[in-house]
Protein backbone atom coordinates (compact mmCIF):
# COMPACT_ATOMS: atom_id res chain seq x y z
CA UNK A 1 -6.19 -75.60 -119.71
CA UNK A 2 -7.63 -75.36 -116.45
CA UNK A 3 -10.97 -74.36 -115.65
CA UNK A 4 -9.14 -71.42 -113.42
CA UNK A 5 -7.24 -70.53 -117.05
CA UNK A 6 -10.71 -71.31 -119.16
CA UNK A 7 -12.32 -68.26 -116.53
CA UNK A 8 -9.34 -65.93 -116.96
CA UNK A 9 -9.57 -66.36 -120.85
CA UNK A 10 -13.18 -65.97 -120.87
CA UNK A 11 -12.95 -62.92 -118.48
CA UNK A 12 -10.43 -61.11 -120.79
CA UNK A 13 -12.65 -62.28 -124.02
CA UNK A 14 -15.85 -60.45 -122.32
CA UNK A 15 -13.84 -57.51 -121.10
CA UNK A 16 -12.80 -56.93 -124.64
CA UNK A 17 -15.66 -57.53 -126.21
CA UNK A 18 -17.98 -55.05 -123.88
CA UNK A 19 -14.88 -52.14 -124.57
CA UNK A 20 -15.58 -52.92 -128.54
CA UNK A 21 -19.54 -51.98 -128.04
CA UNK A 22 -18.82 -49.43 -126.14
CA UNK A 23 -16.37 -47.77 -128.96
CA UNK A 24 -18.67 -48.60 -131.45
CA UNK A 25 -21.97 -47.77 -129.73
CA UNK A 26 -21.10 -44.79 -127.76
CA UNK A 27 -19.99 -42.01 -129.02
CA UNK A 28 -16.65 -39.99 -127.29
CA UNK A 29 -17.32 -36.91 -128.14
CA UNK A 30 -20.30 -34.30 -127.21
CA UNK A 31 -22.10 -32.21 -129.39
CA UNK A 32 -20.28 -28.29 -128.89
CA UNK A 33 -21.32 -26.77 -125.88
CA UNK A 34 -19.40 -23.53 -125.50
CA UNK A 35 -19.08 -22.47 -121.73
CA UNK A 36 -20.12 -18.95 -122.77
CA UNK A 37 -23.11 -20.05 -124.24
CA UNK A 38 -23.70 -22.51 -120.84
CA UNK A 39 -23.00 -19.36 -118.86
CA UNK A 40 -25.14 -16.70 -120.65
CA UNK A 41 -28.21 -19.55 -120.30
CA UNK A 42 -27.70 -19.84 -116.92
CA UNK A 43 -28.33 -15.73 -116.46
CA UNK A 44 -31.47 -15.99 -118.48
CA UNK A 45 -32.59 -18.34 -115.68
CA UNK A 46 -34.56 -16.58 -112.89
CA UNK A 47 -32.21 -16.39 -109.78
CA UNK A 48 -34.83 -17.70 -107.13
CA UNK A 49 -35.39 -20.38 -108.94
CA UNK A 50 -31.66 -20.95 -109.76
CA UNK A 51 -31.27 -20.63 -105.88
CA UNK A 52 -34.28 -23.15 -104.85
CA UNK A 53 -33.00 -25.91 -107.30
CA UNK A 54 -29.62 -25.38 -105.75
CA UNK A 55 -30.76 -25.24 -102.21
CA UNK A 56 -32.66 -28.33 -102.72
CA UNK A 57 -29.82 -29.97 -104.09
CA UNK A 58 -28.02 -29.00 -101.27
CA UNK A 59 -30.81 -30.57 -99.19
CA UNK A 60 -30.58 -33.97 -100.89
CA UNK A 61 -26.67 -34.37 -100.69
CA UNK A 62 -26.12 -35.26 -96.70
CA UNK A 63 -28.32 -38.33 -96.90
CA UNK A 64 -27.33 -39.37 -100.30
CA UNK A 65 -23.68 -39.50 -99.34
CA UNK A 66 -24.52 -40.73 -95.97
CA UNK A 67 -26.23 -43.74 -97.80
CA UNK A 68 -23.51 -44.68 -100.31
CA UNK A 69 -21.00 -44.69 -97.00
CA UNK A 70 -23.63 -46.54 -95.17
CA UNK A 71 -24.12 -49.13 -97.27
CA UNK A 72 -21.02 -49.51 -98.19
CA UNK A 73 -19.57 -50.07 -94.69
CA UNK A 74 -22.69 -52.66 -93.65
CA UNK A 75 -21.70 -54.53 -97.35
CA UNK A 76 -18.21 -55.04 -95.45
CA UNK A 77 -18.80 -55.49 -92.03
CA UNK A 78 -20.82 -58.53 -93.01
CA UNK A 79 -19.64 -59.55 -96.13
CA UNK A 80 -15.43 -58.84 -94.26
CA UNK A 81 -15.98 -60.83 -91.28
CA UNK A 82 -17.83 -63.84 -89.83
CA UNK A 83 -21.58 -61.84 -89.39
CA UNK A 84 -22.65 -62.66 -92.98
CA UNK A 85 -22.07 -66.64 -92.73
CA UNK A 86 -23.69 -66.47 -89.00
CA UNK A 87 -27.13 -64.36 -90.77
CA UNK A 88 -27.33 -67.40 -93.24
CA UNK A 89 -26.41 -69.74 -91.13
CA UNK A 90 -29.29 -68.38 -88.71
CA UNK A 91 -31.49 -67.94 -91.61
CA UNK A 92 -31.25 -71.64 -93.05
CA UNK A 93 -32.06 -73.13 -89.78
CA UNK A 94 -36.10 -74.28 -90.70
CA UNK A 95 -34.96 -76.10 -93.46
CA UNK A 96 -31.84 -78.23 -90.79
CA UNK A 97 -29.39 -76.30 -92.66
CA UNK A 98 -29.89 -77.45 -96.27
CA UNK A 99 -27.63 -75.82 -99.41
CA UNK A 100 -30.85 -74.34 -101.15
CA UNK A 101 -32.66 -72.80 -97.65
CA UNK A 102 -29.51 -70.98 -96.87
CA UNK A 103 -29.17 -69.67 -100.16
CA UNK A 104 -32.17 -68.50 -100.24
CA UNK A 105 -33.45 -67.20 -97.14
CA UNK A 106 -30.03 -66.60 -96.32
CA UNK A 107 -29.59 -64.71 -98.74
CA UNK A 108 -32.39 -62.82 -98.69
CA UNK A 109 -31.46 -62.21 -95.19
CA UNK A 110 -28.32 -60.39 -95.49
CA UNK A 111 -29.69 -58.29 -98.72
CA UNK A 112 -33.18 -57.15 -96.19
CA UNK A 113 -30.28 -56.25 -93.25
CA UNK A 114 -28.68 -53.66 -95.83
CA UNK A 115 -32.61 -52.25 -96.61
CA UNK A 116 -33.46 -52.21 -92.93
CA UNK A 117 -30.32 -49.77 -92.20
CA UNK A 118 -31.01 -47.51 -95.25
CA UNK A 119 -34.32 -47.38 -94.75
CA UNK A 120 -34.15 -44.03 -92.51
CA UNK A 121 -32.13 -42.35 -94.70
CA UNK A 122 -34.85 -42.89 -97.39
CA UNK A 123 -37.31 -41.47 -94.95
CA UNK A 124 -35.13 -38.84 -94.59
CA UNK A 125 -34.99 -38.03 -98.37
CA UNK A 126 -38.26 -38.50 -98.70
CA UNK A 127 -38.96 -35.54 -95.87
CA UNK A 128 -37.03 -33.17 -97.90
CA UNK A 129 -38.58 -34.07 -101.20
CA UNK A 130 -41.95 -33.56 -99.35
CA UNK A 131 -40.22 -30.18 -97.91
CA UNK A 132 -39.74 -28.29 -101.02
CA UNK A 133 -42.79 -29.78 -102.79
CA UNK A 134 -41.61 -32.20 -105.36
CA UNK A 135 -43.36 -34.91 -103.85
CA UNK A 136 -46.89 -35.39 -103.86
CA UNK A 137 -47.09 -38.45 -101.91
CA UNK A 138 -48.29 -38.63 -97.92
CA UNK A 139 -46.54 -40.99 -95.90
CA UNK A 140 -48.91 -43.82 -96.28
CA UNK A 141 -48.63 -44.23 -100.34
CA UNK A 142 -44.91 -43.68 -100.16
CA UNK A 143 -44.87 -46.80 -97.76
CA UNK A 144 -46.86 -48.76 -99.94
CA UNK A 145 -43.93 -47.92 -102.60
CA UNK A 146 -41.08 -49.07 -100.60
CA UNK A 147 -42.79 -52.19 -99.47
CA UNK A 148 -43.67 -52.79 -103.63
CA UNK A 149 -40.26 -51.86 -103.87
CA UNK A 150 -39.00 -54.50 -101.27
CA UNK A 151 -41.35 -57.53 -103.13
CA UNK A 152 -39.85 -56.76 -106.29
CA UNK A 153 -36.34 -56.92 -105.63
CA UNK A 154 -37.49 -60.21 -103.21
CA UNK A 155 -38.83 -62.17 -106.18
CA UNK A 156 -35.24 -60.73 -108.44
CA UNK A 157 -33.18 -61.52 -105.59
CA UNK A 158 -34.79 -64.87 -105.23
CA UNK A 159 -34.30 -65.98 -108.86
CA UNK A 160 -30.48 -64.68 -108.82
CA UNK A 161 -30.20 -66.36 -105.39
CA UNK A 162 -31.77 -70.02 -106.14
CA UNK A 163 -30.11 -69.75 -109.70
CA UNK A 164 -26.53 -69.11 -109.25
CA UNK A 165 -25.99 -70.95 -105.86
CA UNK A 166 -28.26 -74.31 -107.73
CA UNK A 167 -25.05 -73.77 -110.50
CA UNK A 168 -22.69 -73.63 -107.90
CA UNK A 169 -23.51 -76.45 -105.99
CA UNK A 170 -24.46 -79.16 -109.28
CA UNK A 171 -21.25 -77.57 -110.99
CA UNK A 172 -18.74 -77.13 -108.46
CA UNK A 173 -15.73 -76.62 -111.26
CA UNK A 174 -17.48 -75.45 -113.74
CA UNK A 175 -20.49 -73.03 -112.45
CA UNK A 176 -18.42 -69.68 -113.27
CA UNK A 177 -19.68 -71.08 -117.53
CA UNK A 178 -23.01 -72.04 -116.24
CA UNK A 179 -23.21 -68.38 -113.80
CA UNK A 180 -22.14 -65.97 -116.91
CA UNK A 181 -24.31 -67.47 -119.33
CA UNK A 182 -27.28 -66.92 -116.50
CA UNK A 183 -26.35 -63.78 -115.13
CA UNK A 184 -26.21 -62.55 -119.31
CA UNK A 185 -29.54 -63.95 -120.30
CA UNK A 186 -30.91 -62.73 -117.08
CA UNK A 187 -29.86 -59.43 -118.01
CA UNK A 188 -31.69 -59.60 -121.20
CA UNK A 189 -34.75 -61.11 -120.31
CA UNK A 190 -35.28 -58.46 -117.63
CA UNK A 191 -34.96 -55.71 -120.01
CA UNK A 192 -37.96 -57.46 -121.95
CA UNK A 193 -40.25 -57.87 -119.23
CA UNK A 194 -39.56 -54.77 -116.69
CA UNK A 195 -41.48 -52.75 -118.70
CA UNK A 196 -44.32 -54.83 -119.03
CA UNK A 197 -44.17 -56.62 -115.84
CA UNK A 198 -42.40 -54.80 -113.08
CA UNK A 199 -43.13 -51.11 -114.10
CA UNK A 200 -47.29 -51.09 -114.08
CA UNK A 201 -46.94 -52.27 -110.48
CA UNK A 202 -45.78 -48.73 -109.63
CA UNK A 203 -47.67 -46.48 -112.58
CA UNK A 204 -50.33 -46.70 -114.04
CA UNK A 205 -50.08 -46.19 -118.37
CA UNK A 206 -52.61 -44.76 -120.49
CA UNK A 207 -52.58 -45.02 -124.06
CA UNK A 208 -52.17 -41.42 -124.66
CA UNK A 209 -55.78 -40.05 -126.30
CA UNK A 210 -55.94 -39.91 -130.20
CA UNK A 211 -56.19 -36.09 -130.77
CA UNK A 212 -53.59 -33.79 -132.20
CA UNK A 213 -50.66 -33.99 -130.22
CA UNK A 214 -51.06 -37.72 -130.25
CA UNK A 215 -50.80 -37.36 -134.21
CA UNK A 216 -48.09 -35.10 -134.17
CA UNK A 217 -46.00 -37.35 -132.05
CA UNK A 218 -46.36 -40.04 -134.23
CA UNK A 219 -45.90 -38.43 -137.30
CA UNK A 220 -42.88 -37.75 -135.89
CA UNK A 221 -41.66 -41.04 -134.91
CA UNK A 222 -43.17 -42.33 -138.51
CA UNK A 223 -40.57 -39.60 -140.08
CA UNK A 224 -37.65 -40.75 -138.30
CA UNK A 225 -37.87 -44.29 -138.82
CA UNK A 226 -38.52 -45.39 -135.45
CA UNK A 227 -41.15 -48.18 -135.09
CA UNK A 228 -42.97 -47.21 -131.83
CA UNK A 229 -45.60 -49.46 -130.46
CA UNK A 230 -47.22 -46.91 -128.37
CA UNK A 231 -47.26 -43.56 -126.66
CA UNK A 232 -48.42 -44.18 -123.02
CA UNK A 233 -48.96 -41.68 -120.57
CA UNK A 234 -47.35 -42.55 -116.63
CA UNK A 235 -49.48 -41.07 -113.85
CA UNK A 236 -46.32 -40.00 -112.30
CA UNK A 237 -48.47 -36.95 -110.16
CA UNK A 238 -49.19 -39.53 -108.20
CA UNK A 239 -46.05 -39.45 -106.52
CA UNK A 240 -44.27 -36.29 -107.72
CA UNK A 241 -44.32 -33.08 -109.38
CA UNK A 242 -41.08 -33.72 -111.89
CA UNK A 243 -41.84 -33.38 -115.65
CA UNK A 244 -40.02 -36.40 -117.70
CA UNK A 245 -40.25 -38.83 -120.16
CA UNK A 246 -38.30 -42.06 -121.10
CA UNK A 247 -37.92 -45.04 -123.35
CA UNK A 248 -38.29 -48.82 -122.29
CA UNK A 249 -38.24 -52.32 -123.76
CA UNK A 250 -36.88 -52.88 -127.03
CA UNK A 251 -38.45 -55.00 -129.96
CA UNK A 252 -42.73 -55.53 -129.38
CA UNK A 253 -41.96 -54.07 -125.90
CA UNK A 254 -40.55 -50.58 -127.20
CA UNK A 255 -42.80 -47.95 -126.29
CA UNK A 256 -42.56 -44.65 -125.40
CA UNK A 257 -43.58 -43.24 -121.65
CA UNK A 258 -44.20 -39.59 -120.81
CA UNK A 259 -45.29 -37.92 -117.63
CA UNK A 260 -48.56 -36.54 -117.31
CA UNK A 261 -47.02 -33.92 -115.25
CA UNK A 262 -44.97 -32.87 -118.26
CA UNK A 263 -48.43 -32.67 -120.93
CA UNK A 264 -49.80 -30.20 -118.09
CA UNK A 265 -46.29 -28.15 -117.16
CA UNK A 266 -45.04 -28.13 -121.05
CA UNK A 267 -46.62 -26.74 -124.01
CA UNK A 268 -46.90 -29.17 -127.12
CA UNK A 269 -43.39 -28.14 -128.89
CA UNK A 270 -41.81 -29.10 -126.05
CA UNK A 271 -43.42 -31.85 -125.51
CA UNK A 272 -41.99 -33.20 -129.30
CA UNK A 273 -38.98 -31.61 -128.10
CA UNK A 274 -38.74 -34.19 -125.09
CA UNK A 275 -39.91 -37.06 -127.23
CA UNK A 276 -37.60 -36.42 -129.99
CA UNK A 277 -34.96 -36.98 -127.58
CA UNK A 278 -36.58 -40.04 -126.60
CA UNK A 279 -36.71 -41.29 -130.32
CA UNK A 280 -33.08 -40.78 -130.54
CA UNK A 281 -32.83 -42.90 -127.73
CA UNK A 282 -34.93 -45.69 -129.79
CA UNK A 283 -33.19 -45.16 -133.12
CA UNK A 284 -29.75 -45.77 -132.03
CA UNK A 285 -30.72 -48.89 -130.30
CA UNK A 286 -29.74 -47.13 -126.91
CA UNK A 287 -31.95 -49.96 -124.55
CA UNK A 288 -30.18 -52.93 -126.79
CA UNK A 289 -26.42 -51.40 -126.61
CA UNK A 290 -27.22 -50.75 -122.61
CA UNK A 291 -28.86 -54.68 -122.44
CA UNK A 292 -25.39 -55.99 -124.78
CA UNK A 293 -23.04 -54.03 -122.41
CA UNK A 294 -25.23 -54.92 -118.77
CA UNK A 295 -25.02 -59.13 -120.23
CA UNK A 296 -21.49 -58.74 -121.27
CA UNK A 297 -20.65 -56.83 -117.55
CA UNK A 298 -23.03 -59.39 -115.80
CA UNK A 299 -20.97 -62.22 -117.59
CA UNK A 300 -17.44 -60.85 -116.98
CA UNK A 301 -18.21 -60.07 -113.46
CA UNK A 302 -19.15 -63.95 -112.85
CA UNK A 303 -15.65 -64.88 -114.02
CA UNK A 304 -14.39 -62.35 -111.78
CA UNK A 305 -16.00 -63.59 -108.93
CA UNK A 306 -14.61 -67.06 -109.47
CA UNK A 307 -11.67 -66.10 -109.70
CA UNK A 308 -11.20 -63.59 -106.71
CA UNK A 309 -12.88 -66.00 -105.16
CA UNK A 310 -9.90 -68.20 -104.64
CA UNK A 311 -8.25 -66.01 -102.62
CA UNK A 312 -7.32 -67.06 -99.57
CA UNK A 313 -8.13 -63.69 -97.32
CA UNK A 314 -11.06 -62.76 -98.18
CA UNK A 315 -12.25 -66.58 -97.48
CA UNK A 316 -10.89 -66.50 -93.94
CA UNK A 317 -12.32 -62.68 -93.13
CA UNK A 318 -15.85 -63.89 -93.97
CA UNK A 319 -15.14 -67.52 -92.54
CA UNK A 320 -16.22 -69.73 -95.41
CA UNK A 321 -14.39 -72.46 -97.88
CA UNK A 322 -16.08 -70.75 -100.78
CA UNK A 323 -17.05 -68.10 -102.64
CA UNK A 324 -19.70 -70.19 -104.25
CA UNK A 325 -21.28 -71.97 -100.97
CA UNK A 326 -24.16 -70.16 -99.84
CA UNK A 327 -22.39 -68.61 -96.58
CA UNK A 328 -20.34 -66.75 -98.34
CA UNK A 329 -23.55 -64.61 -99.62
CA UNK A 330 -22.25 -61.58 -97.61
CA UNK A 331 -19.04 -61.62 -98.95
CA UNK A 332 -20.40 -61.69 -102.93
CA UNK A 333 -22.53 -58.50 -101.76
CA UNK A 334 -19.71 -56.85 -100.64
CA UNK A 335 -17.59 -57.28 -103.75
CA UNK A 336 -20.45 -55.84 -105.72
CA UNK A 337 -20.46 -53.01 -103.62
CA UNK A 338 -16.92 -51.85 -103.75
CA UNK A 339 -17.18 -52.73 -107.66
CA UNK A 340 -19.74 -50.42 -108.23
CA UNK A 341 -18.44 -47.65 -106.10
CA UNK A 342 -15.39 -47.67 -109.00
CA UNK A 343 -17.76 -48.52 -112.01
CA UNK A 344 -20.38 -45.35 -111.39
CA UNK A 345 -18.54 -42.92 -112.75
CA UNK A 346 -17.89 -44.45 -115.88
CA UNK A 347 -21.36 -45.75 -116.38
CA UNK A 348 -22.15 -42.12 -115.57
CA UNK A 349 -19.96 -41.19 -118.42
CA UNK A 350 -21.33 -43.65 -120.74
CA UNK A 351 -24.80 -42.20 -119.60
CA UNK A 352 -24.32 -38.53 -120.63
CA UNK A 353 -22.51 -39.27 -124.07
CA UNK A 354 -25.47 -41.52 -125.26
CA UNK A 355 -27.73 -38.50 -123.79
CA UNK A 356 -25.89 -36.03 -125.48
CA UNK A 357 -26.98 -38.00 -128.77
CA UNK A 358 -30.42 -38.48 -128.36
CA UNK A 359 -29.94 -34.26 -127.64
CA UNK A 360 -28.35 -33.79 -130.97
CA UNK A 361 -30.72 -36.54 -132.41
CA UNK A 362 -34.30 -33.84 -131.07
CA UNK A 363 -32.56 -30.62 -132.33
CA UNK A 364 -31.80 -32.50 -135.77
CA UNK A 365 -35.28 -33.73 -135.85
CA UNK A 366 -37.40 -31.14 -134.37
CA UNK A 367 -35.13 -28.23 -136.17
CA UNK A 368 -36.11 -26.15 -133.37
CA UNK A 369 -33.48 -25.06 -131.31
CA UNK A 370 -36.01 -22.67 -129.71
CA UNK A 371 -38.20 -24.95 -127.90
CA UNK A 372 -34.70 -27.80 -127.00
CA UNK A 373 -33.47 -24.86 -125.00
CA UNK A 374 -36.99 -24.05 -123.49
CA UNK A 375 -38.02 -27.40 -122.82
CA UNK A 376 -33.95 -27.82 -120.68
CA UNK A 377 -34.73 -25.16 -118.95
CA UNK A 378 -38.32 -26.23 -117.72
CA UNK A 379 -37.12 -29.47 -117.10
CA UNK A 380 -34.17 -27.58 -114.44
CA UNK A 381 -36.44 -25.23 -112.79
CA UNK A 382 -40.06 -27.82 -112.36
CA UNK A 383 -37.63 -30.57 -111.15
CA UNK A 384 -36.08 -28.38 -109.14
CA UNK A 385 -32.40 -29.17 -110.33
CA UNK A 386 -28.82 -27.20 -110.43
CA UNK A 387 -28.49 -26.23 -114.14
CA UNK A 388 -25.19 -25.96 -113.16
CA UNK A 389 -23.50 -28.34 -110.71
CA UNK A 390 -20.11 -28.71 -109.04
CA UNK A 391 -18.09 -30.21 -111.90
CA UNK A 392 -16.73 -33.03 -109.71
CA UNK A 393 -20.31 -34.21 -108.49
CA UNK A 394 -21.59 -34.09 -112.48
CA UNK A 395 -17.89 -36.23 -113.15
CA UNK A 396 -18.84 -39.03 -110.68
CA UNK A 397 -22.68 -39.23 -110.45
CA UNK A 398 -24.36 -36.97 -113.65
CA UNK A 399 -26.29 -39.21 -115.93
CA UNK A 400 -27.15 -36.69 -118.07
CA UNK A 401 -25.19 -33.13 -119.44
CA UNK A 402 -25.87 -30.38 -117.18
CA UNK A 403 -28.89 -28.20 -117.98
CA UNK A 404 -26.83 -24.88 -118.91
CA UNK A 405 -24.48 -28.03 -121.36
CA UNK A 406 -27.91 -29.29 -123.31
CA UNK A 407 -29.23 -25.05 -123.28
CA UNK A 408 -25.76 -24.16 -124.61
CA UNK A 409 -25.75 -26.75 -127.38
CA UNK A 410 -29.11 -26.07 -128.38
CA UNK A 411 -27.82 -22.35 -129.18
CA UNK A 412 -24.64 -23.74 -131.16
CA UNK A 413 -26.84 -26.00 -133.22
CA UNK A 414 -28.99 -23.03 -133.98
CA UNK A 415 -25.46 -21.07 -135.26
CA UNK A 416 -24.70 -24.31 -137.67
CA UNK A 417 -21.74 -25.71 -135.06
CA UNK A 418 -21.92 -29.28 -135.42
């Protein structure tokens, strides 16, 4: 076989084997959520509030549409015609052109041209979140973010950059192997260090203080079976108002984050409300099935790469020999980009199903259908959300149910529908 065949093979193997995880791992079906029930929650809801969430929704959608079309259409103007090549080319220029300066200042290059242009449209967002009083950061700290935000994905960038084009260029035949194997362990090695590397440079965590709740909580986690290494409290009021809580790292890097803002908005039942959810999250292995399917996706979309890569067109719209020599930078962007515009929605699907779960997983656990249903509808009205969006918009871009979906099956649990 040739290596062209070997890719193919290996691309069909990894597509296969990602749609097995995801039939055994995810589940296809949602807990019952009648649309009565979603509609009678939704009038319990007070109607200003209702109206501000959906108003501020409103707000947000302009420049978040405007951002996915504008980044889209920079991705293809340089990675679709010669601009990309000239950036690296321009970019590699200290170093007298060399294969590992291109690719890497190049690189970065094209990937800080794409931040540059959305960077208004952040401001922009950011002016509306200021607006309606979710965020509680001045201008200043929220600069500080974007330029953390900017080092971060430098240094990621960098090591993706300086890894895959070093493959491509020592293994010209054979670097689409080399590239999936990296791209997968990548993807797993990030998941083990983000939480203890990348997200303190934006939070601060507190162990949360031994006192009642504290016990409570992990009592709770104890109960279910869930080793936990720690409850940490993020000082998310820093930056916003929004009550949350989530679940990072897996193995000794599992822990469990919450909000301050939600132990001062939420009274203790709903705070084991949120983290019940959050332990359903850690006792189905949610982080290690969404690290298996990102390594088997990274891998599969190497062999992809290498093999679109051959075709002719696309090589003579960006003006390079190669998908794998560093000029063609622009042009692997851009087939990201247009990948992921048809991959959101069903990562978005795969989202709410596993978030429906860890839902069913609190109510099981907590037993108190009361306080799920309070806690969903806190969690609409403080973050200012629309308990119940335009069906099409939840389709594409919801990661979770909608508010007046987890309300609703919060009252069928409590009438024994399973």
């Amino acid at each position: 076989m040739t290596s062209r065949q070997w890719a193919a093979a290996s691309l069909v193997v990894l597509v296969v084997a990602a749609a097995a995880v995801a039939l055994l791992r995810v589940p296809l079906t949602a807990p019952p959520a009648p649309r009565a029930d979603q509609l009678d929650a939704l009038a319990t809801l007070p109607a200003d509030a209702v109206a501000k969430g959906r108003e501020f929704r409103g707000a947000l959608r302009p420049p978040m549409y405007l951002s996915m079309a504008l980044g889209l259409v920079v991705a293809l103007l340089l990675g679709l015609t010669p601009a990309g090549a000239w950036i690296v080319e321009q970019a590699g220029r200290p170093f007298n052109g060399h294969w590992l300066g291109r690719a890497l200042l190049g690189g970065l290059a094209v990937v800080f041209v794409g931040e540059v242009v959305a960077l208004p449209i952040a401001a922009w967002r950011q002016s509306i979140l200021r607006r309606y009083g979710l965020s509680t950061q001045d201008w200043g700290a929220w600069t500080v973010d974007v330029l953390k935000g900017y080092a971060v994905g430098a240094v990621i960038g960098a090591i993706v950059l300086v890894g895959f084009f070093t493959i491509t260029h020592f293994a010209p035949r054979w670097w689409w192997a080399w590239g999936a194997a990296g791209a997968a362990a990548l993807t797993v090695l990030l998941t083990f260090v983000f939480p203890v590397l990348v997200e303190p440079i934006f939070n601060k965590f507190t162990p949360m203080p031994e006192g009642e709740q504290r016990t409570r909580l992990m009592a709770m986690a104890e109960r279910d079976g869930v080793p936990v290494r720690d409850v940490l409290i993020a000082d998310a009021s820093r930056r916003t108002r929004a009550v949350n809580a989530y679940v990072s790292g897996f193995g000794p890097t599992r822990r469990i984050v919450v909000y301050d803002t939600l132990l001062k908005e939420a009274p203790p039942a709903e705070v084991e409300s949120v983290v019940a959810h959050e332990l359903g999250h850690a006792k189905d292995n949610d982080v290690f099935t969404g690290t298996l399917l990102g390594a088997l996706g990274a891998a599969a979309a190497v062999c992809a790469l290498y093999l679109l890569g051959s075709w002719p067109g696309l090589l003579r719209l960006a003006r390079v020999d190669s998908i794998a020599e560093p000029r063609a930078v622009a042009l692997l962007l851009a087939i990201a980009a247009v990948a992921g515009l048809f991959a959101g929605p069903l990562q978005s699907f795969v989202s709410r199903r596993v978030e429906a779960r860890a839902d069913q997983h609190a109510l099981e656990l907590t037993g108190d259908p009361a306080g799920f249903e309070a806690m969903q509808s806190r969690l609409s009205l403080v973050n200012l959300g629309d308990p119940d969006p335009n069906p099409v918009e939840q389709f594409l871009f919801g990661s979770h149910p909608t508010a007046v979906e987890r309300m609703a099956a919060a009252r069928a649990y409590a009438r024994g529908e399973r």
